[in-house]
Protein backbone atom coordinates (compact mmCIF):
# COMPACT_ATOMS: atom_id res chain seq x y z
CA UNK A 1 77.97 90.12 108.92
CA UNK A 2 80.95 89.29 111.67
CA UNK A 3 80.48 90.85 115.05
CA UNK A 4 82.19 93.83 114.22
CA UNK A 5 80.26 96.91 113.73
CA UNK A 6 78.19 96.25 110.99
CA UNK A 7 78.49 100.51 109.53
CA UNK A 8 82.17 100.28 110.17
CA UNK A 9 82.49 97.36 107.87
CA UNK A 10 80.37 98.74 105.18
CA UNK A 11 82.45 101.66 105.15
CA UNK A 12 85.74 99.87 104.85
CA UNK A 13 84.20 97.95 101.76
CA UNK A 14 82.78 101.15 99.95
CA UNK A 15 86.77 102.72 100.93
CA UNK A 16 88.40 99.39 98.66
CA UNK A 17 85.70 100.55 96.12
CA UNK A 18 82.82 97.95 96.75
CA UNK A 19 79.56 99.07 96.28
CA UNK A 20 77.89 98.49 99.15
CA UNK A 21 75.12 100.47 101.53
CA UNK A 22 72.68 99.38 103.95
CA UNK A 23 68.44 99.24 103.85
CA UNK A 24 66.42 101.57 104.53
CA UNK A 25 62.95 103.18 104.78
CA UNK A 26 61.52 105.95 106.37
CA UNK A 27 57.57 104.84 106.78
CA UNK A 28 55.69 103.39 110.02
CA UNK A 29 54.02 100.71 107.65
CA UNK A 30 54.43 97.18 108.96
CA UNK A 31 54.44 95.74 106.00
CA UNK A 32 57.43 98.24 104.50
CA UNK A 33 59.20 97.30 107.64
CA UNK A 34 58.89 93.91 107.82
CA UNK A 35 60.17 93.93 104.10
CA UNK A 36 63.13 95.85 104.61
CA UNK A 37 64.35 93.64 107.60
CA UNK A 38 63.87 90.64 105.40
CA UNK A 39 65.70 91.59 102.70
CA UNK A 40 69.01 93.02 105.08
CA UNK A 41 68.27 89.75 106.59
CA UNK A 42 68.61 88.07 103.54
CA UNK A 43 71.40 90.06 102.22
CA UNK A 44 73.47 89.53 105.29
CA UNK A 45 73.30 93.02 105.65
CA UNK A 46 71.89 95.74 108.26
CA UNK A 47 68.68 98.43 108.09
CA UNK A 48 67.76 101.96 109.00
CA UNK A 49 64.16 102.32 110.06
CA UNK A 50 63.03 105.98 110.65
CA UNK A 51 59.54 107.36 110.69
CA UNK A 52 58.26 111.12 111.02
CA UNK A 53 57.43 113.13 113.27
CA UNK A 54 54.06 113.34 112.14
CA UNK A 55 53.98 109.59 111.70
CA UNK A 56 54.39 108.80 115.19
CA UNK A 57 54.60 110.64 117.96
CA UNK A 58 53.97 110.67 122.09
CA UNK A 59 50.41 111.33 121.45
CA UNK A 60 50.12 108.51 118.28
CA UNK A 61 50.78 110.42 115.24
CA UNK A 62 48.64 110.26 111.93
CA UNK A 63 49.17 106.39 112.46
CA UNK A 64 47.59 106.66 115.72
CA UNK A 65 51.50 105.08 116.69
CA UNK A 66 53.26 105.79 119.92
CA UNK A 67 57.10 105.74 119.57
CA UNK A 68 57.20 102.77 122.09
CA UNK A 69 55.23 101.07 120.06
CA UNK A 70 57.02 101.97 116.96
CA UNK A 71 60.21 100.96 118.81
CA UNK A 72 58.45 97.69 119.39
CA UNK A 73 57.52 96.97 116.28
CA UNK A 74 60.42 95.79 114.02
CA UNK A 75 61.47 93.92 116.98
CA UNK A 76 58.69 91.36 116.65
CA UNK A 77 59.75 90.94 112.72
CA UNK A 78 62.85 89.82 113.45
């Protein structure tokens, strides 16, 4: 994608009737993560990555996952 906001654009296209969205996942597994950065990647395109509350949280989560660390994390994939 050009330098302009990569949202804004993919609204404009989906307004001249492309379809068109962005990547997403909601999970705190590296391996879903690291997938859906590759593929937008790939795609020229951009990705959401969200997680739970219960998945991560100050005190680690279910995943025993700070949010830092979850913030950290795609960051290294790309």
């Amino acid at each position: 994608m050009s330098k302009a906001n990569p949202l804004k654009q993919i609204v404009a296209k989906q307004k001249k009737g492309e379809a068109v969205g962005i990547y997403s996942c909601c999970s705190a597994n590296e391996y879903v993560i690291e997938a859906v950065l590759e593929t937008a990647k790939k795609e020229n395109s951009c990705a959401l990555i969200e997680a739970t509350a219960n998945q991560v949280d100050q005190n680690g989560g279910s995943r025993s996952i700070s949010a830092i660390s979850y913030m950290r994390s795609p960051r290294k994939s790309v």
